[in-house]
N, C-alpha and C. Protein backbone atom coordinates (compact mmCIF):
# COMPACT_ATOMS: atom_id res chain seq x y z
N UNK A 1 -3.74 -11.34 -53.12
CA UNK A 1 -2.63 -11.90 -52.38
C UNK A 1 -1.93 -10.82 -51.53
N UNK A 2 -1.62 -9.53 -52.23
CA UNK A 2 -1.19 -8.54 -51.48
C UNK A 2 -2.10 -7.97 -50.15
N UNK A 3 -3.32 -8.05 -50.01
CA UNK A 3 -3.91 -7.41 -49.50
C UNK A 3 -4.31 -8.68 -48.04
N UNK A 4 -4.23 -9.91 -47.99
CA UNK A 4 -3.60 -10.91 -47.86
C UNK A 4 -2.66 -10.57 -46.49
N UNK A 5 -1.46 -10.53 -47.20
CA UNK A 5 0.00 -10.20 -46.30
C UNK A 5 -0.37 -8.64 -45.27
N UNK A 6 -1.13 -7.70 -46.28
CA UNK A 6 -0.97 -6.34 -45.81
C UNK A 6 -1.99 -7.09 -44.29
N UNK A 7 -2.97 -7.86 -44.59
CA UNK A 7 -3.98 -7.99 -43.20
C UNK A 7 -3.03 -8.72 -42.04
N UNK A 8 -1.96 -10.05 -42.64
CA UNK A 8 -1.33 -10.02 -41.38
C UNK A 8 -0.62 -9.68 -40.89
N UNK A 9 0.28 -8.30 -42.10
CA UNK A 9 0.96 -7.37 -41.25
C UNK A 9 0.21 -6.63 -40.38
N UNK A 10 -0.57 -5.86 -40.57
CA UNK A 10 -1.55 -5.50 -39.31
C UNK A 10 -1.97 -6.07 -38.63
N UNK A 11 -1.63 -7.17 -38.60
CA UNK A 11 -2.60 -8.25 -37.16
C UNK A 11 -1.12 -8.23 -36.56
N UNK A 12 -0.34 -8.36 -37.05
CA UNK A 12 1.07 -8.35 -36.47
C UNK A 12 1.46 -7.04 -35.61
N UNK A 13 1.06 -6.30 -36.65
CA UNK A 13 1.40 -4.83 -35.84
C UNK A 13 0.47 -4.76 -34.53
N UNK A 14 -0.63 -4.60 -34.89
CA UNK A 14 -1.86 -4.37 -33.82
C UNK A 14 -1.19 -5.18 -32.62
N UNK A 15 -0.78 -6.86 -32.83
CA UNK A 15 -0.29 -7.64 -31.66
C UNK A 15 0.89 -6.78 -31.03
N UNK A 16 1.76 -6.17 -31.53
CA UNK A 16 2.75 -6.11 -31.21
C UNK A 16 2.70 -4.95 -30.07
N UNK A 17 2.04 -4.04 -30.68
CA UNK A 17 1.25 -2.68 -29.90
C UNK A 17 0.52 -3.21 -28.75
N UNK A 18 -0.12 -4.03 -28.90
CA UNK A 18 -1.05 -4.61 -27.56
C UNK A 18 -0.25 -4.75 -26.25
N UNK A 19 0.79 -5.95 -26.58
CA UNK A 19 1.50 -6.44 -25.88
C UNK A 19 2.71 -5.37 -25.22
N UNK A 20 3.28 -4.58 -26.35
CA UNK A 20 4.07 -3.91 -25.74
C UNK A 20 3.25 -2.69 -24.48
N UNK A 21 2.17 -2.67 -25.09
CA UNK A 21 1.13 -1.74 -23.97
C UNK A 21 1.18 -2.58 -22.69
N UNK A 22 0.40 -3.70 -22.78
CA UNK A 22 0.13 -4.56 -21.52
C UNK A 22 1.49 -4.55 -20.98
N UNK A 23 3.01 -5.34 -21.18
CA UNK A 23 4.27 -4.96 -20.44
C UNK A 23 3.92 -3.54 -20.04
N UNK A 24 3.94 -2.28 -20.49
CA UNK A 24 4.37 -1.21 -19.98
C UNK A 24 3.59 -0.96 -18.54
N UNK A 25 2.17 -1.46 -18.81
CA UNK A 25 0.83 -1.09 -17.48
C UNK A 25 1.44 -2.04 -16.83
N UNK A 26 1.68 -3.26 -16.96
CA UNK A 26 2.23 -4.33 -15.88
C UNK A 26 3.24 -3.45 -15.31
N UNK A 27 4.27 -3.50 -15.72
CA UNK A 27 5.19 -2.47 -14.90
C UNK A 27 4.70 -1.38 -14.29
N UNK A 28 3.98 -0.40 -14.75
CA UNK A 28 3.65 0.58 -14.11
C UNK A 28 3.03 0.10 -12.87
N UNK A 29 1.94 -0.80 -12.94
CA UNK A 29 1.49 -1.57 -11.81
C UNK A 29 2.53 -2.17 -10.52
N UNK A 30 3.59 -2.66 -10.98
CA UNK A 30 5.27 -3.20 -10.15
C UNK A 30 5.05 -1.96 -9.57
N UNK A 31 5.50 -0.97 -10.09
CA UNK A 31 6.57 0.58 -9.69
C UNK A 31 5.79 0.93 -8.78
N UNK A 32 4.47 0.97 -8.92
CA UNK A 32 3.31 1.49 -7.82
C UNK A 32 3.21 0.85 -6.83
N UNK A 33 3.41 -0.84 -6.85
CA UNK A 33 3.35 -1.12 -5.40
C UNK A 33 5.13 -1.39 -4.93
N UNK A 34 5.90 -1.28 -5.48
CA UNK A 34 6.83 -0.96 -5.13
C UNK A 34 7.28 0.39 -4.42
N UNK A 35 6.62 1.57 -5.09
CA UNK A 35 6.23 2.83 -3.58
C UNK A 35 5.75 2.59 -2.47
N UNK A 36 4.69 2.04 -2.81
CA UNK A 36 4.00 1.38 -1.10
C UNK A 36 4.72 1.25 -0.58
N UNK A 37 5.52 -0.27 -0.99
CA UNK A 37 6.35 -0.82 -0.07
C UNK A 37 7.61 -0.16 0.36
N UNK A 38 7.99 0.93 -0.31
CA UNK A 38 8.86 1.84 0.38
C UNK A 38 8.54 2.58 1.43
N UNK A 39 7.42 3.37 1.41
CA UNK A 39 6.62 4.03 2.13
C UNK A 39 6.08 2.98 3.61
N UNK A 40 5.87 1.89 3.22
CA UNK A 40 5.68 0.77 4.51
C UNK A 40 6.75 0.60 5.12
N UNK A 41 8.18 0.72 4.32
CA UNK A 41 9.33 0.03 4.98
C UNK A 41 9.67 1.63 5.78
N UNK A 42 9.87 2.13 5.54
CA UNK A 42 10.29 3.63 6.33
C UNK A 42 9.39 3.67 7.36
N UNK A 43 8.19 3.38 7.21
CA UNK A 43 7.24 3.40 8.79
C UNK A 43 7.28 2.22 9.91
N UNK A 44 7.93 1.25 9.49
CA UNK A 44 7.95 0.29 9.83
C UNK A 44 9.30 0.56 10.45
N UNK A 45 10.25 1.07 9.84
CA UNK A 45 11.90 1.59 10.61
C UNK A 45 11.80 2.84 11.54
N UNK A 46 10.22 3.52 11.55
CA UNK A 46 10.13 4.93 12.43
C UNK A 46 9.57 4.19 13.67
N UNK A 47 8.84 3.26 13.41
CA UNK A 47 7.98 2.59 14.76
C UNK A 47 8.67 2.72 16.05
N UNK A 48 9.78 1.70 15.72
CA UNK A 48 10.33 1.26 17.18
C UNK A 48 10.59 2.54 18.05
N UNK A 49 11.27 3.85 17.37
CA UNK A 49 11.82 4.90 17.60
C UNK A 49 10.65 5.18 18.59
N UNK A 50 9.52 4.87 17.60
CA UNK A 50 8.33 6.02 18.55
C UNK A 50 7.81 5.46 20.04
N UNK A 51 7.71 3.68 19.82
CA UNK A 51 7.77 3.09 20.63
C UNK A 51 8.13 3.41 22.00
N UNK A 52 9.65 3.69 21.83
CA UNK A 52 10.94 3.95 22.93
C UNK A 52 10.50 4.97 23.40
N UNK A 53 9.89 5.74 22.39
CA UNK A 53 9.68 7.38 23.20
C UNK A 53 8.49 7.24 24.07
N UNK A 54 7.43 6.61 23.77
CA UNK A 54 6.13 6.12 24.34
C UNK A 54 6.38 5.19 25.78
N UNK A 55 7.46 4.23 25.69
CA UNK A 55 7.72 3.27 26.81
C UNK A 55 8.37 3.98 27.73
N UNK A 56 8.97 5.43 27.45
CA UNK A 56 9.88 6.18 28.91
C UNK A 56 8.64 6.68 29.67
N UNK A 57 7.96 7.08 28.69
CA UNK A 57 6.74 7.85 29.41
C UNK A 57 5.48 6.73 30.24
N UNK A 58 5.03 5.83 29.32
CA UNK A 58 4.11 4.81 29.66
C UNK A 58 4.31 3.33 29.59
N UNK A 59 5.16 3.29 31.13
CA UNK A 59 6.10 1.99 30.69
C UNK A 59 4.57 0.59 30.85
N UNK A 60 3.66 0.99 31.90
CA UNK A 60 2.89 -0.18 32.08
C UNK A 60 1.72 -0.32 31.46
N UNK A 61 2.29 0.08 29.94
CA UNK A 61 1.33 0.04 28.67
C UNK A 61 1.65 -1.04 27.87
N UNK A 62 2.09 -2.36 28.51
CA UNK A 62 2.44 -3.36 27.85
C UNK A 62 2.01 -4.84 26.61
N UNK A 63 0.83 -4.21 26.78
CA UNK A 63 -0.18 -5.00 25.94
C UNK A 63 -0.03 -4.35 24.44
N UNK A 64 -0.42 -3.20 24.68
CA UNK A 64 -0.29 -1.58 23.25
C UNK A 64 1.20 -2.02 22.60
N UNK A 65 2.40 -2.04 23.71
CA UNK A 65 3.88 -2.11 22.76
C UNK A 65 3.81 -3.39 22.40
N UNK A 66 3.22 -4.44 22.81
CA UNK A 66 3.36 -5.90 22.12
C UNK A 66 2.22 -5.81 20.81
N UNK A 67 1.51 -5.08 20.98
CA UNK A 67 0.83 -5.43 19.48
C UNK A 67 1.15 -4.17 18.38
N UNK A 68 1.89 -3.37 19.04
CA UNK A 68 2.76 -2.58 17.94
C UNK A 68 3.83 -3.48 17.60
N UNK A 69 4.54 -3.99 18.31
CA UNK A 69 5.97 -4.92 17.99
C UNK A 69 5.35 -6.10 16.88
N UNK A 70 4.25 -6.91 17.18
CA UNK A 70 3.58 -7.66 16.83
C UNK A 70 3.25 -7.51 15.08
N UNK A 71 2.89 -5.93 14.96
CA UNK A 71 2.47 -5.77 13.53
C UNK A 71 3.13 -5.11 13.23
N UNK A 72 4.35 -4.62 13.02
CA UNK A 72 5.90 -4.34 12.57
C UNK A 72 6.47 -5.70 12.35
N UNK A 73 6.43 -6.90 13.14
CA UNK A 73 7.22 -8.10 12.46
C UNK A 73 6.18 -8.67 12.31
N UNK A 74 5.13 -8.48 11.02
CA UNK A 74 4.25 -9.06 10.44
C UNK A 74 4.51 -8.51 8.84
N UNK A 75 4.64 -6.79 9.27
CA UNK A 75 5.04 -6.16 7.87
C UNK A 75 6.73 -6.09 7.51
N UNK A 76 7.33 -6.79 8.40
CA UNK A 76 8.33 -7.37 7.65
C UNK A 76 8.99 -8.31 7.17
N UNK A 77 7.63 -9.50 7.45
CA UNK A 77 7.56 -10.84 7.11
C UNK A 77 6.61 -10.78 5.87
N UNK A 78 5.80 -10.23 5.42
CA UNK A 78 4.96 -10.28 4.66
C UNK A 78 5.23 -10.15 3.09
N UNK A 79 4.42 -11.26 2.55
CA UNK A 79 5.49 -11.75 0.97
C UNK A 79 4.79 -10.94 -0.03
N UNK A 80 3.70 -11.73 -0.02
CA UNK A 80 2.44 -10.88 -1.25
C UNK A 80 1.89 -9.92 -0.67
N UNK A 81 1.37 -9.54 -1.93
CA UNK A 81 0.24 -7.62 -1.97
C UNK A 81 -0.57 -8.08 -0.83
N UNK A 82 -1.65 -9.04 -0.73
CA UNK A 82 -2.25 -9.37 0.18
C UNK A 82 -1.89 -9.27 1.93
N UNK A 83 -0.43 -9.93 1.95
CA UNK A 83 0.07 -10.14 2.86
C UNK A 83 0.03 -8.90 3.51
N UNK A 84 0.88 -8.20 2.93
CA UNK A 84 1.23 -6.98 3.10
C UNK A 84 0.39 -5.76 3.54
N UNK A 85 -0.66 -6.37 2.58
CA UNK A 85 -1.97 -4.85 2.84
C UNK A 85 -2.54 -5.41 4.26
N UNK A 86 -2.45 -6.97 4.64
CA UNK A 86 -3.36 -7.61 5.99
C UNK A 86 -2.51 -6.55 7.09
N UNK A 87 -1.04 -6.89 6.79
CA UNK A 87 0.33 -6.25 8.13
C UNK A 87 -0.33 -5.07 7.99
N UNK A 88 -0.26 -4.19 6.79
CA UNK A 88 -0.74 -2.60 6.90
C UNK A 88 -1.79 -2.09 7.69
N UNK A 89 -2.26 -2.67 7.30
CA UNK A 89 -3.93 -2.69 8.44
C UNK A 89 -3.83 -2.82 9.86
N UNK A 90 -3.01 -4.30 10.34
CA UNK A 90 -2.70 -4.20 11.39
C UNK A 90 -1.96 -3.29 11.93
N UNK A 91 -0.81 -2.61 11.44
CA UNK A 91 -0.26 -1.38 11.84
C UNK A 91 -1.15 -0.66 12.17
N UNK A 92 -1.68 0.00 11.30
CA UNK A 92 -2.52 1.34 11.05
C UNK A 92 -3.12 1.37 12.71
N UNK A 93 -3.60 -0.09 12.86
CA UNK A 93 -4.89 -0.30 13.86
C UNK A 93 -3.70 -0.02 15.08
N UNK A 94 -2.42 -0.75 15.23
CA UNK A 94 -1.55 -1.08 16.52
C UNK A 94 -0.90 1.10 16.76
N UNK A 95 -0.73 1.34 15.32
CA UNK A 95 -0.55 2.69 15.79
C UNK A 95 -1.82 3.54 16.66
N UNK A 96 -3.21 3.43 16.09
CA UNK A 96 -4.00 4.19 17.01
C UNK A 96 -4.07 4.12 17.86
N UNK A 97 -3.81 2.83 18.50
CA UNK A 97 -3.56 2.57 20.13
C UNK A 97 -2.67 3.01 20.41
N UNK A 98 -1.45 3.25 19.68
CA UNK A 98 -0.05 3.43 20.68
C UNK A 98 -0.48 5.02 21.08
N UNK A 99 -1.28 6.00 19.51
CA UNK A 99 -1.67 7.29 20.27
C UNK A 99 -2.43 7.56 21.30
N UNK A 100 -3.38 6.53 21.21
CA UNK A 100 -4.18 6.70 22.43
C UNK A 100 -3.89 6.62 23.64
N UNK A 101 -2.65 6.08 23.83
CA UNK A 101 -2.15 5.92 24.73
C UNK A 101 -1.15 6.79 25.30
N UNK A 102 -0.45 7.37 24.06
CA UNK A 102 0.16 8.54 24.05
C UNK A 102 -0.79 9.84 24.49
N UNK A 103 -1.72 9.79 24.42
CA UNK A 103 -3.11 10.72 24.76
C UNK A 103 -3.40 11.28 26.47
N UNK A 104 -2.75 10.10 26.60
CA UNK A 104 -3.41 9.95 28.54
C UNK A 104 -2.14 10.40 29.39
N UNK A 105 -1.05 11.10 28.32
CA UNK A 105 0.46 11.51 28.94
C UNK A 105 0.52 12.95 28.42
N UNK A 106 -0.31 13.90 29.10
CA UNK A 106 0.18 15.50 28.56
C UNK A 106 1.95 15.94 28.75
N UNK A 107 2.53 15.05 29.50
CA UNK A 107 4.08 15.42 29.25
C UNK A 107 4.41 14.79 27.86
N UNK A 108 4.12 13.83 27.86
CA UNK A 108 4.47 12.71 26.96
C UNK A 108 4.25 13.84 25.53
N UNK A 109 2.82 14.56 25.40
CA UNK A 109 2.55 14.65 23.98
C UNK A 109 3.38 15.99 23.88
N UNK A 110 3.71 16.89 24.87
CA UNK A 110 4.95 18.22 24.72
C UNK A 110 6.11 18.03 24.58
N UNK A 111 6.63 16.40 24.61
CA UNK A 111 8.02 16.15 24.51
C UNK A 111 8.42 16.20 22.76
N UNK A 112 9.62 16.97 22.94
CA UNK A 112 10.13 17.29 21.13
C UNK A 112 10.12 16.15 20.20
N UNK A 113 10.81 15.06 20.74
CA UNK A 113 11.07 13.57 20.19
C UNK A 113 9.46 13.33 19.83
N UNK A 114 8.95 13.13 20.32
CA UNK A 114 7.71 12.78 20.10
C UNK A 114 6.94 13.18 19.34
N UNK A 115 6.89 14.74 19.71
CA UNK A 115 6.08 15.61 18.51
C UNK A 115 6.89 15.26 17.39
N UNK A 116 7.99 15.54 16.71
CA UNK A 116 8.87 15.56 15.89
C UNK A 116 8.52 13.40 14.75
N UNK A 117 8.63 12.36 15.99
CA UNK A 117 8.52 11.44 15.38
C UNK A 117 6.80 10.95 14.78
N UNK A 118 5.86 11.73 15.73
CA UNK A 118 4.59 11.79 15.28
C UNK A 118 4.25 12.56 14.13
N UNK A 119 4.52 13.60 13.86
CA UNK A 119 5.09 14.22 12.71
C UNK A 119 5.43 13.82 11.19
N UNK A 120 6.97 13.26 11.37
CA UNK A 120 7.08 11.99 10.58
C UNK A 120 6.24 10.84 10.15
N UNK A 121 5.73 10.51 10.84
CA UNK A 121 4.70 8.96 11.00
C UNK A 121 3.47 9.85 10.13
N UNK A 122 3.24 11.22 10.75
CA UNK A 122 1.77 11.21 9.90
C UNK A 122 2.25 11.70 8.55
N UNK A 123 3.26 12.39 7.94
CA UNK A 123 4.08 12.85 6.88
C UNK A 123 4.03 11.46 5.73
N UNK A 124 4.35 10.22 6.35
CA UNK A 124 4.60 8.34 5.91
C UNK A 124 3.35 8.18 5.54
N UNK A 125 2.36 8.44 6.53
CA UNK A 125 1.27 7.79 6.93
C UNK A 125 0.34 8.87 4.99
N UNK A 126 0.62 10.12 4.89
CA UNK A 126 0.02 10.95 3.80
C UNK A 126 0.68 10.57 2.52
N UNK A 127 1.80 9.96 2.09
CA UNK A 127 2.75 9.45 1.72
C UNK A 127 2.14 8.09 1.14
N UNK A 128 1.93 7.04 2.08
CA UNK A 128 1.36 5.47 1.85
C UNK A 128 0.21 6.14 1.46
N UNK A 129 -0.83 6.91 1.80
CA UNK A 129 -2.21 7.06 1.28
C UNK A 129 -1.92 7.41 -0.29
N UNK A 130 -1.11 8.12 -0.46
CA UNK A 130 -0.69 8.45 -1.96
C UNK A 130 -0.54 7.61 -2.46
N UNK A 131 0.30 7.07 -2.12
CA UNK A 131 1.36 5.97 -3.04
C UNK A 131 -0.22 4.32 -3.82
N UNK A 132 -1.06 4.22 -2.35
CA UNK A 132 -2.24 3.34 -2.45
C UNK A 132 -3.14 3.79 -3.40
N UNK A 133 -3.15 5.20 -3.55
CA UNK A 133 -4.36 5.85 -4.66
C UNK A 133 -3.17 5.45 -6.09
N UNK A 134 -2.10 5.96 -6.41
CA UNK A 134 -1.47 5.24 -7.19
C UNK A 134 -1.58 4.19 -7.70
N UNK A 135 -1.18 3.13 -6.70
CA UNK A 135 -1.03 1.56 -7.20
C UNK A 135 -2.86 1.24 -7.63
N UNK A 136 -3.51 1.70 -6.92
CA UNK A 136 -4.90 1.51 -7.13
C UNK A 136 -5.31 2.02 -8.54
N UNK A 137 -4.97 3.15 -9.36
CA UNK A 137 -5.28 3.83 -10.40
C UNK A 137 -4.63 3.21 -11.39
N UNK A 138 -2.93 2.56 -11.15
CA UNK A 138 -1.97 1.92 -12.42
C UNK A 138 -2.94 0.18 -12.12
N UNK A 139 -3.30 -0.13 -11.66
CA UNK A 139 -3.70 -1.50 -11.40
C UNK A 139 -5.70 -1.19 -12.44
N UNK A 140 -6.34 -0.29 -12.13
CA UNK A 140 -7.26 -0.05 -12.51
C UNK A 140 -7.11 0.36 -14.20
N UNK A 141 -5.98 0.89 -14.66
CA UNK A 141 -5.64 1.17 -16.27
C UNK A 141 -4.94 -0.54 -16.74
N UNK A 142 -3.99 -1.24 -15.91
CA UNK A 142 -3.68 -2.21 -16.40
C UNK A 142 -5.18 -3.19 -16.57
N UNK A 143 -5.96 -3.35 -15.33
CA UNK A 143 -6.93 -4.00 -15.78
C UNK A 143 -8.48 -3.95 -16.71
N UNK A 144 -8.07 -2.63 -17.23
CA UNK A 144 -9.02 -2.21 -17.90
C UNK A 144 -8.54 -2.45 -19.22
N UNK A 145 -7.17 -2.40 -19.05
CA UNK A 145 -6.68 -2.73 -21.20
C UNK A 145 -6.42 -4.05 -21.41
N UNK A 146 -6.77 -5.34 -20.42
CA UNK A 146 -6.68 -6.60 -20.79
C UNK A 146 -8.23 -7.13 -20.52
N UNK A 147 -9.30 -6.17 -20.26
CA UNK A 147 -10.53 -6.41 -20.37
C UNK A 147 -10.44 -5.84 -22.07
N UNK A 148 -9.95 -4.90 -22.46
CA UNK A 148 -10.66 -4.07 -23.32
C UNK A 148 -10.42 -4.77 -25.20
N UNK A 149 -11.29 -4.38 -26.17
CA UNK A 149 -11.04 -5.01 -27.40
C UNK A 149 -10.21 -3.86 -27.72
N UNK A 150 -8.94 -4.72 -28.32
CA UNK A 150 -8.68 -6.02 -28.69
C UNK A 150 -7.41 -6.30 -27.84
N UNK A 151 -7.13 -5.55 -26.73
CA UNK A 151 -6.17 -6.42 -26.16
C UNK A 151 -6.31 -7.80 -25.49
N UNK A 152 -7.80 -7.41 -24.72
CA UNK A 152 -8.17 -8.59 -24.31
C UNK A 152 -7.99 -10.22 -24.55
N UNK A 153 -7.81 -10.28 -26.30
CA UNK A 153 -7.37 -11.30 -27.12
C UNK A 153 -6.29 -11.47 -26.62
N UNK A 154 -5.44 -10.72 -26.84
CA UNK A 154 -3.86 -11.25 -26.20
C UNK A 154 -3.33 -11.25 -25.21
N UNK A 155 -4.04 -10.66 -24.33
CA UNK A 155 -3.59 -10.14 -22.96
C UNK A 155 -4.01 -11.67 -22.05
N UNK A 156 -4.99 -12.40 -22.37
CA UNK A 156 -5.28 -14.11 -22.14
C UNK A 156 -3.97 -14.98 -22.45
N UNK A 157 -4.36 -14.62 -23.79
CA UNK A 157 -3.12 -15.85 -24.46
C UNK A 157 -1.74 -15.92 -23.94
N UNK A 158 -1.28 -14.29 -23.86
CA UNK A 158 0.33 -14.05 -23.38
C UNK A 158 0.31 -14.35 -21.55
N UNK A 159 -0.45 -14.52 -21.02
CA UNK A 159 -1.08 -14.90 -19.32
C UNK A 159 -0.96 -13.95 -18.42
N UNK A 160 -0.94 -12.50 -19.06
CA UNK A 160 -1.90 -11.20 -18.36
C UNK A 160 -2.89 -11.59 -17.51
N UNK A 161 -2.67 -11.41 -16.31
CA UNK A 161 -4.26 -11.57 -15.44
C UNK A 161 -4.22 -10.89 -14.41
N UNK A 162 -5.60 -10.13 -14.32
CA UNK A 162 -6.09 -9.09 -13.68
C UNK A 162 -4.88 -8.95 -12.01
N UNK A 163 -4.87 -7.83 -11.79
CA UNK A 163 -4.31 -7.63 -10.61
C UNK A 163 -5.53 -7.16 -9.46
N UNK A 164 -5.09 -7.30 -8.08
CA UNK A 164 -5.98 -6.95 -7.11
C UNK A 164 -5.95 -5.50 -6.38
N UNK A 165 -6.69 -4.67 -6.37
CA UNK A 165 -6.70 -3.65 -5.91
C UNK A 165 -6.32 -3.42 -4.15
N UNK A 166 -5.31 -2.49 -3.31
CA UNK A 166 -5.44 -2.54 -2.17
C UNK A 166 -6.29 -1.59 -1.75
N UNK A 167 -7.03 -2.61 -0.68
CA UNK A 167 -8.56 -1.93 -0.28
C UNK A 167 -8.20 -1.63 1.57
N UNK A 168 -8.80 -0.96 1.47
CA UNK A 168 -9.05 -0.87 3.13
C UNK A 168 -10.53 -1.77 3.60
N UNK A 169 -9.71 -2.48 4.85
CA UNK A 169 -10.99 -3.40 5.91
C UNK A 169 -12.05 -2.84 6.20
N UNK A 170 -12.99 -3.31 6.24
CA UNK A 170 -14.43 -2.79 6.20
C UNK A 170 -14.66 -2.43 8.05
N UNK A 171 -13.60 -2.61 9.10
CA UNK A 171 -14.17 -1.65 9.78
C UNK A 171 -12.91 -0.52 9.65
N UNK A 172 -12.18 -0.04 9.01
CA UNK A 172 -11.76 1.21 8.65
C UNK A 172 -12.47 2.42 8.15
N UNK A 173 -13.51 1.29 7.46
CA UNK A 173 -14.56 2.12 6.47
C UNK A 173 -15.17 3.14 7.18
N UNK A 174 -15.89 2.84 8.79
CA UNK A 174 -16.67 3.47 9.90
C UNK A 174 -16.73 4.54 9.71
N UNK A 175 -17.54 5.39 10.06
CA UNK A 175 -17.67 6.49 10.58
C UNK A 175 -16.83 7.05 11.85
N UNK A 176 -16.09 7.48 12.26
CA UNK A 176 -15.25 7.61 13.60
C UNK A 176 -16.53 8.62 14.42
N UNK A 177 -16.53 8.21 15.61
CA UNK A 177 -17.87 8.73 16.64
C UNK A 177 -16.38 9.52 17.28
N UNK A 178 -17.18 11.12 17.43
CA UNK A 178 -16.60 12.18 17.96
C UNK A 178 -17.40 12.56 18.90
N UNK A 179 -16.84 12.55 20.67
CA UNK A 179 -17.53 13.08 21.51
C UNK A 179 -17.36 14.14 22.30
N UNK A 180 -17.92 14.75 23.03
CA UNK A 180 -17.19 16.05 23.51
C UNK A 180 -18.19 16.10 24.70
């Protein structure tokens, strides 16, 4: 009989340990994409700045500032992880154009403002890459201890379910062609 009680005190304990594990990785998982999204919201508040500095110099570049404007109020409409990582992407993509464009203005790229806010942006830009290897690594430990025995048992029942990793678009993936 004793030995009995002692097994579902340990099934008790063991549960209790599980669960309090799974909360802690869930959270850790929150906190991580909650950096992102700090790191998105600060680049997303440097944009316009850089914008302005880009439009004194290259005002009849008007296509480039509408699809920078375009994916800045996408990433600040954007609800879910998904959402969010689609806006990111689109940034990423609306910023290479705005440099490229910034490219074809040798005053443009010696002006202080500019250097100084490009600067910043790539500082954000090393920053979000961090923060993504993060959320990617706490999302990869949370979903590995509600695969794993014996959390797995409870990590179902209590309605633990897997989180999604943020990936980069498969033409990011490319090779970038360097010519000279």
């Amino acid at each position: 009989m004793f030995w009995v009680i002692g097994i579902l005190a340990l099934l008790v304990v063991i549960g209790i340990a599980a669960y309090n594990s799974l909360v802690v990785s869930k959270n850790r998982v929150e906190n991580a994409w909650s950096q992102i999204d700090v790191q998105l919201k600060r680049r997303t508040d440097l944009v316009p700045n850089l914008v302005e500095t880009v439009k004194g110099y290259a005002a009849h570049e008007h296509d480039t500032f509408e699809m920078v404007t375009k994916a800045r109020a996408q990433m600040v409409s954007a609800g879910s992880v998904a959402e969010q990582a689609q806006a990111n992407n689109q940034m990423t993509q609306a910023l290479k154009s705005l440099f490229a464009v910034a490219e074809a203005y040798p005053e443009l790229k010696a002006n202080q403002n500019f250097l100084m806010l490009q600067e910043e942006l790539a500082g954000i830009e090393n920053k979000i890459a961090y923060a993504r290897q993060f959320y990617n690594d706490s999302v990869l430990r949370f979903n590995a201890s509600i695969q794993s025995f014996p959390t797995n048992i409870f990590a179902r029942s209590m309605g633990f379910t897997e989180k999604k990793y943020f990936e980069t678009p498969e033409a990011e993936r490319e090779v970038p062609k360097v010519k000279f």
